[in-house]
Protein backbone atom coordinates (compact mmCIF):
# COMPACT_ATOMS: atom_id res chain seq x y z
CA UNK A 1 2.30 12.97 12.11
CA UNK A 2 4.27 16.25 12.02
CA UNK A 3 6.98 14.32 10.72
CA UNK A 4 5.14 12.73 8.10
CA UNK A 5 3.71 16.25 6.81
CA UNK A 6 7.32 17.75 6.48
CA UNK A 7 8.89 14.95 4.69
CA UNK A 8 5.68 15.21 2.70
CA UNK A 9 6.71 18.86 1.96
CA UNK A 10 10.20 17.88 1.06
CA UNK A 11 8.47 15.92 -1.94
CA UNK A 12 5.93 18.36 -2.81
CA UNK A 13 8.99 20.95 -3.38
CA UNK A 14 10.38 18.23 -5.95
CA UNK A 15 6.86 17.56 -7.41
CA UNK A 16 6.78 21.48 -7.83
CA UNK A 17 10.36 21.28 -9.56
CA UNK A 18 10.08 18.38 -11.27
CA UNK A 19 6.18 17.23 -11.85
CA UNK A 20 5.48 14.13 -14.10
CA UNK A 21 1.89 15.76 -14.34
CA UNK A 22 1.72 19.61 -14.61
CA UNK A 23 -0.68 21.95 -13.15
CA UNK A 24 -2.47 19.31 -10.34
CA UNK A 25 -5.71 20.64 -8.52
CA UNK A 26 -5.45 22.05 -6.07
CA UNK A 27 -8.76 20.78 -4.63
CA UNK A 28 -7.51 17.53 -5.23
CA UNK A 29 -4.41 17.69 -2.98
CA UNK A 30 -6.45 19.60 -0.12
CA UNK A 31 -8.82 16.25 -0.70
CA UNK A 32 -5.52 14.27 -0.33
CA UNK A 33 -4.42 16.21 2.91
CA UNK A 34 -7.86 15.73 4.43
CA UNK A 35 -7.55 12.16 3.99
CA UNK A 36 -4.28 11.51 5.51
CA UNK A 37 -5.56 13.68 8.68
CA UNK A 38 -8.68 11.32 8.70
CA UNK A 39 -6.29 8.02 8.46
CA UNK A 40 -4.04 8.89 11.22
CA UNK A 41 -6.75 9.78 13.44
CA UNK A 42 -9.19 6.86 12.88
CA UNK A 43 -6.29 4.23 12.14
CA UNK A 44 -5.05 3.93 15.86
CA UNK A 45 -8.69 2.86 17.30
CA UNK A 46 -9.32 0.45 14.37
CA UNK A 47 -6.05 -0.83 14.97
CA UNK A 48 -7.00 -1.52 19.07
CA UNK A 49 -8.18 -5.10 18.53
CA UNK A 50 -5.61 -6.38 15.73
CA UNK A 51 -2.91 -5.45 17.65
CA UNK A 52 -4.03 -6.87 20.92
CA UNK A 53 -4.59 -10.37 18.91
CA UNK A 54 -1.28 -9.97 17.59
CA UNK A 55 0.24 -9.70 21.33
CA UNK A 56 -2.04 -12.78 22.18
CA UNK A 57 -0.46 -14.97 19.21
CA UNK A 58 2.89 -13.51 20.17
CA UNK A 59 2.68 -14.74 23.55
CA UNK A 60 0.96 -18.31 22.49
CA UNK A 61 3.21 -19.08 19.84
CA UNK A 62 6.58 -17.32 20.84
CA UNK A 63 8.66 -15.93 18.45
CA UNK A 64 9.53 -16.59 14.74
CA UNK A 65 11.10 -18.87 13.37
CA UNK A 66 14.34 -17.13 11.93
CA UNK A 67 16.22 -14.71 14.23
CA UNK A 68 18.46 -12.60 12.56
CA UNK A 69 21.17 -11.55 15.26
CA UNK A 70 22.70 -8.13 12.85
CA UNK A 71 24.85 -7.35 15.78
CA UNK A 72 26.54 -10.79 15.86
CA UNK A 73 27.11 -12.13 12.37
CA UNK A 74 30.36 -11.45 10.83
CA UNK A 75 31.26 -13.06 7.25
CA UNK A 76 35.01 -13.83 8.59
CA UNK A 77 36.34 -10.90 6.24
CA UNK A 78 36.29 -7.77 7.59
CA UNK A 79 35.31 -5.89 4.87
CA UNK A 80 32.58 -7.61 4.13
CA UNK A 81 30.90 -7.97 7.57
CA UNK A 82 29.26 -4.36 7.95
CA UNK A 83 27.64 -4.28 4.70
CA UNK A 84 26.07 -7.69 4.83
CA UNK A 85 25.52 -6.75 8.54
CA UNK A 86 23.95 -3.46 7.65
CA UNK A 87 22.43 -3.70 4.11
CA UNK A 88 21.81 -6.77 3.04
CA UNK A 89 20.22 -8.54 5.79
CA UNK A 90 18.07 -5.87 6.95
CA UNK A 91 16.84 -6.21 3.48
CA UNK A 92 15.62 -9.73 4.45
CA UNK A 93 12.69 -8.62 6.33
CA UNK A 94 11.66 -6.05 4.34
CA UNK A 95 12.10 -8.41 0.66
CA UNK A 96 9.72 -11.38 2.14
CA UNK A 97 7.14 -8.27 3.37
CA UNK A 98 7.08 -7.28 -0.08
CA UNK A 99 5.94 -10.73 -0.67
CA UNK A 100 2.95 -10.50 1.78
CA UNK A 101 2.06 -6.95 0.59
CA UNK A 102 1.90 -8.36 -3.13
CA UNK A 103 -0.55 -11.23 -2.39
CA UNK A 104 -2.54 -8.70 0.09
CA UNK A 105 -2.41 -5.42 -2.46
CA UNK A 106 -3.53 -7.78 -5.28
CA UNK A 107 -6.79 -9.39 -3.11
CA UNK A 108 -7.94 -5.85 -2.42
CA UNK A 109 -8.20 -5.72 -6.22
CA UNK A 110 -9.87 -9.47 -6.82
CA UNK A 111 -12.34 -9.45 -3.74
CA UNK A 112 -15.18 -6.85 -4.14
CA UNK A 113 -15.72 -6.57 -0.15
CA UNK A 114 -11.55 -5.79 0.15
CA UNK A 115 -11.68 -3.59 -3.01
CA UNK A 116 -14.82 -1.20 -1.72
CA UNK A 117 -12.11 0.11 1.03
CA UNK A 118 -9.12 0.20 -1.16
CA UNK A 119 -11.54 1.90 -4.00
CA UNK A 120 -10.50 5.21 -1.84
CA UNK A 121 -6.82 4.77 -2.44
CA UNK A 122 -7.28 4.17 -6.46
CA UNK A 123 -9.81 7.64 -6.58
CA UNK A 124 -7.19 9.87 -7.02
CA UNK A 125 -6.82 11.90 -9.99
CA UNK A 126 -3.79 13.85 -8.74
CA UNK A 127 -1.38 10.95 -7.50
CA UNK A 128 1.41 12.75 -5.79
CA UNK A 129 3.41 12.34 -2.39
CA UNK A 130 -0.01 13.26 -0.40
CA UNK A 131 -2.06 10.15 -1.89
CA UNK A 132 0.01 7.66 -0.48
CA UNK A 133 -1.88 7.93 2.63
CA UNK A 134 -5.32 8.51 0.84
CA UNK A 135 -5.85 5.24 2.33
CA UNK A 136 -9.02 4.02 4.12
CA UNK A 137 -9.22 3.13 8.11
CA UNK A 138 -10.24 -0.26 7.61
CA UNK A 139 -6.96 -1.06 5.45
CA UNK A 140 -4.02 -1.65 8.17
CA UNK A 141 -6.26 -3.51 10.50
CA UNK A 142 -6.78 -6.13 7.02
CA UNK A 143 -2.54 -5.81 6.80
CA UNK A 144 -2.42 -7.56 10.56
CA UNK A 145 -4.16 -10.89 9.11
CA UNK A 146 -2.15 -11.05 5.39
CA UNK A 147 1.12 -9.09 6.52
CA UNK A 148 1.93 -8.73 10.81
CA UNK A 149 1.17 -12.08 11.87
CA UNK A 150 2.48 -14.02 8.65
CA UNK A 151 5.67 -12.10 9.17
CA UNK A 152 5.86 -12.30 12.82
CA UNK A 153 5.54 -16.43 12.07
CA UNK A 154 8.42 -16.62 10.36
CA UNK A 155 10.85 -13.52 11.48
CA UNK A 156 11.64 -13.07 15.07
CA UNK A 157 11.99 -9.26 14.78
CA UNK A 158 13.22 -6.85 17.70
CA UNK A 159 11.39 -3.58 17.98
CA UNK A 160 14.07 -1.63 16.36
CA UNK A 161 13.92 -3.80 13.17
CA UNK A 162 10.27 -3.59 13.43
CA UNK A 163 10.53 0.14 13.26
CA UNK A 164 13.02 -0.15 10.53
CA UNK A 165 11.19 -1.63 7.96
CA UNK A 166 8.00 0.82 9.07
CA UNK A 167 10.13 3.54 8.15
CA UNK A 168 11.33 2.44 5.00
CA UNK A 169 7.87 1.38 3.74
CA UNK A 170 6.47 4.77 4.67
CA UNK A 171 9.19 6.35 2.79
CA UNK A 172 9.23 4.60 -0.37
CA UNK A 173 4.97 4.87 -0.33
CA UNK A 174 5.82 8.68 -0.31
CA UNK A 175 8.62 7.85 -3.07
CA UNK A 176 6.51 5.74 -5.59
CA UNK A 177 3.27 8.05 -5.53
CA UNK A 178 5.16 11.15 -5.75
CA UNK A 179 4.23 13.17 -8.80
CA UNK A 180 7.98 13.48 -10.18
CA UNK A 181 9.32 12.24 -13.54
CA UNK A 182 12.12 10.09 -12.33
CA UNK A 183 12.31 7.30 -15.20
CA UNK A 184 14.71 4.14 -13.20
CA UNK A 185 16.02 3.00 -16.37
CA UNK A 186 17.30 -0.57 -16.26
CA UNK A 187 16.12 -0.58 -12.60
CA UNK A 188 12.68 -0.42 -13.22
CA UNK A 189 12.14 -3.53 -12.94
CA UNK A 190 14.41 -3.97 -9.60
CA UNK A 191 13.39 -0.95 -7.57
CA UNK A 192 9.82 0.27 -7.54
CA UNK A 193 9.44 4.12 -8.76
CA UNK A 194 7.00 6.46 -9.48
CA UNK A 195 6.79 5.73 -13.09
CA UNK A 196 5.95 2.12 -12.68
CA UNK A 197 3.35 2.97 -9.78
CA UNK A 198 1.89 5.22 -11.60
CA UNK A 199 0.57 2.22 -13.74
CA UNK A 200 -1.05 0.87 -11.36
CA UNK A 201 -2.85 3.83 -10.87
CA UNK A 202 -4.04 4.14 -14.54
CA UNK A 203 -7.34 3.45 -15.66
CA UNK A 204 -6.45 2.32 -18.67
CA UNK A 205 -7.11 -1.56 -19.83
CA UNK A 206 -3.38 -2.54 -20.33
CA UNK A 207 -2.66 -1.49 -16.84
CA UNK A 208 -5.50 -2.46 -15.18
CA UNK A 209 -4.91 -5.43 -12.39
CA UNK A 210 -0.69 -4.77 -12.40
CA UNK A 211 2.27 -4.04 -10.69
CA UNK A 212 0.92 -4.92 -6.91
CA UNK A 213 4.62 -4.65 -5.45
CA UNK A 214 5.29 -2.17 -3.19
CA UNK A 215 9.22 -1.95 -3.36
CA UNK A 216 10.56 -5.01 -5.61
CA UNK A 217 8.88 -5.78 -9.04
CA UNK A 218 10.25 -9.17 -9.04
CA UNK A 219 6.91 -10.29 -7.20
CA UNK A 220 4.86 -9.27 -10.36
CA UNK A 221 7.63 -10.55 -12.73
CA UNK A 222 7.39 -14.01 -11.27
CA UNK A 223 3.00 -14.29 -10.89
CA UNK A 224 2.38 -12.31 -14.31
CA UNK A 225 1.33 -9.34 -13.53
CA UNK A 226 4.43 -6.94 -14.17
CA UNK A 227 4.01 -4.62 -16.85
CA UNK A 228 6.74 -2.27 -17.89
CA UNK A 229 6.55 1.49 -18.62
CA UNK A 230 6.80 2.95 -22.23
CA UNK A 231 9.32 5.32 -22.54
CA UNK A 232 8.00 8.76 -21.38
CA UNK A 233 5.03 7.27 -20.12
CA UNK A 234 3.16 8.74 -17.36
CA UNK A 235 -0.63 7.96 -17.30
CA UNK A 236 -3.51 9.36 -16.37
CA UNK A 237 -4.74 8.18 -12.83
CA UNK A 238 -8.16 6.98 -11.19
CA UNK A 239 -10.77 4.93 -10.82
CA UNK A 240 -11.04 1.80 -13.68
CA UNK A 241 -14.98 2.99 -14.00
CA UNK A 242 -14.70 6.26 -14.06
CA UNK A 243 -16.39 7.22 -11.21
CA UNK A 244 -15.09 10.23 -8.85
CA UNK A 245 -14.92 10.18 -5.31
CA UNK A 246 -17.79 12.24 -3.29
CA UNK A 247 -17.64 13.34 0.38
CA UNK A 248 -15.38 12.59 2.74
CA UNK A 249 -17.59 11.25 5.23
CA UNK A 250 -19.36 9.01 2.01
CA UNK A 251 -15.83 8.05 1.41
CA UNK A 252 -14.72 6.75 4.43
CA UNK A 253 -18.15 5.51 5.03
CA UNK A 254 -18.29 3.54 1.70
CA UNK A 255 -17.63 0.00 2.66
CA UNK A 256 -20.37 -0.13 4.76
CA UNK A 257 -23.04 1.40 2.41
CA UNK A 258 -21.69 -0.89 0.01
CA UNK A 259 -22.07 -4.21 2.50
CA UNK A 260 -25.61 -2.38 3.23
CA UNK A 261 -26.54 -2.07 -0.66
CA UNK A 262 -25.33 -6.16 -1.43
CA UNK A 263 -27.80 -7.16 1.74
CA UNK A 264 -30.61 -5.01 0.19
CA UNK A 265 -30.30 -6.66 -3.15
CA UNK A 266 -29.82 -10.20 -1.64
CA UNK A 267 -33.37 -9.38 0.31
CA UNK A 268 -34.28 -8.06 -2.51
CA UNK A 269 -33.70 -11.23 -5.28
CA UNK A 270 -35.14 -13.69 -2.88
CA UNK A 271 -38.08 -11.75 -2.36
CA UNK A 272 -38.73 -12.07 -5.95
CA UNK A 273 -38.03 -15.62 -6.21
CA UNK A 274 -40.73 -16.22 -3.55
CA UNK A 275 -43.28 -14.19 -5.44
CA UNK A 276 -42.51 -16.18 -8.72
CA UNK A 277 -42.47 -19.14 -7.20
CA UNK A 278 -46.08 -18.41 -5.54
């Protein structure tokens, strides 16, 4: 965690130097801070049971299908052999997660019971290096079902590699939330940035249900659902209703108030249909 909070810092200098949106709350980032102390404390005991099934289908299924031995391939030309070794490959793993987080990130926003924990995540109003772990508790133990065990069927990945592509993905979710105007040009649509994230943060109609990616566009390019940034355009950011978070403990508390509301209102229906039908 202490890690986390200084490379946070790092970005916060740059959001201070170079901010796409001027003159954030302050309120809002304390709200943001709050929330990443709640998700790294209440993440690791949601995460108890996930992980131990994903031990149990390690050991009853073996490893992955594709092994990729970095320390033993070599291209036959010398040059070549530590870059493919060392940057393309490792790439591999982390391309064909994207894929997993795209299908995942997008269900949270097409099933109401996955979208009433993500709902958290989409309530800021000040996106900026802090929000990317706004996140919910109940969110990484859903990523071991749609991301950890698909991957772990097809990738036999050492602990080291593992760790790799944890890294990276924490550092480009700081990256692409940051509140920095960094346009990517003509990579915008081959790197994921803070100016195309920040659509998918926007409330507004043309961006609502886009760019799901989490590192490589091309997943929204291919299933329809890329849209490209305007030039010098950095939207507003929040909930698609309008509605503003509340308390914390509401907050984290939401998806079960939610469940508890739908049960009421199920109750509720059929106890009308039995009195008209009386």
């Amino acid at each position: 965690m202490k890690a986390h909070f200084l490379i946070v810092l790092s970005f916060t200098v740059v959001e201070i130097l170079i901010p796409a949106e001027r003159r954030q709350s302050s309120f809002e980032r304390l709200s943001h801070g709050a929330y990443n102390v709640s998700y790294f404390v209440l993440s690791p005991f949601a995460m108890i049971l996930p992980s131990a099934l994903v031990v149990a289908f390690t050991r009853q299924f073996g490893p992955g299908l594709i092994h990729l031995n970095l320390d033993g391939l070599t291209t036959g030309i010398g040059t070549l052999s530590w870059p493919v070794r060392n940057l393309f490959l490792p790439l591999v793993p982390l391309f064909v997660s994207d894929f997993f987080y795209y299908w995942h990130h997008r269900l949270q926003h097409r099933v109401p019971a996955l979208w009433t924990s993500h709902r958290l995540h989409h309530s800021a109003e000040g996106l900026n290096a802090l929000a990317s772990y706004r996140v919910h508790w109940l969110e990484e133990p859903l990523r071991v079902f749609t991301m950890v065990i698909p991957m772990g069927i097809l990738f036999d990945i050492t602990a080291v590699q593992g760790a790799w592509i944890a890294f990276a993905l924490a550092q480009m979710g700081l990256l692409i939330h940051a509140n920095v105007r960094i346009p990517y040009g003509p990579l915008t649509p081959v790197i994921l940035g803070p100016q195309l994230h920040r659509l998918h943060h926007s409330p507004a109609p043309e961006h609502l249900d886009r760019n799901y990616s989490a590192n490589f566009p091309i997943w929204d390019i291919l299933f329809g659902t890329y849209v490209a940034p305007k030039r010098g355009e950095w939207p507003k950011t929040g909930l698609p209703d309008g509605e503003r978070a509340r308390s914390i403990p509401y907050e984290l508390a939401y998806p079960f108030v939610a469940l508890w509301r739908k049960a009421r209102g199920l109750v509720a229906n059929e106890e009308s249909v039995n009195v008209r039908e009386r």
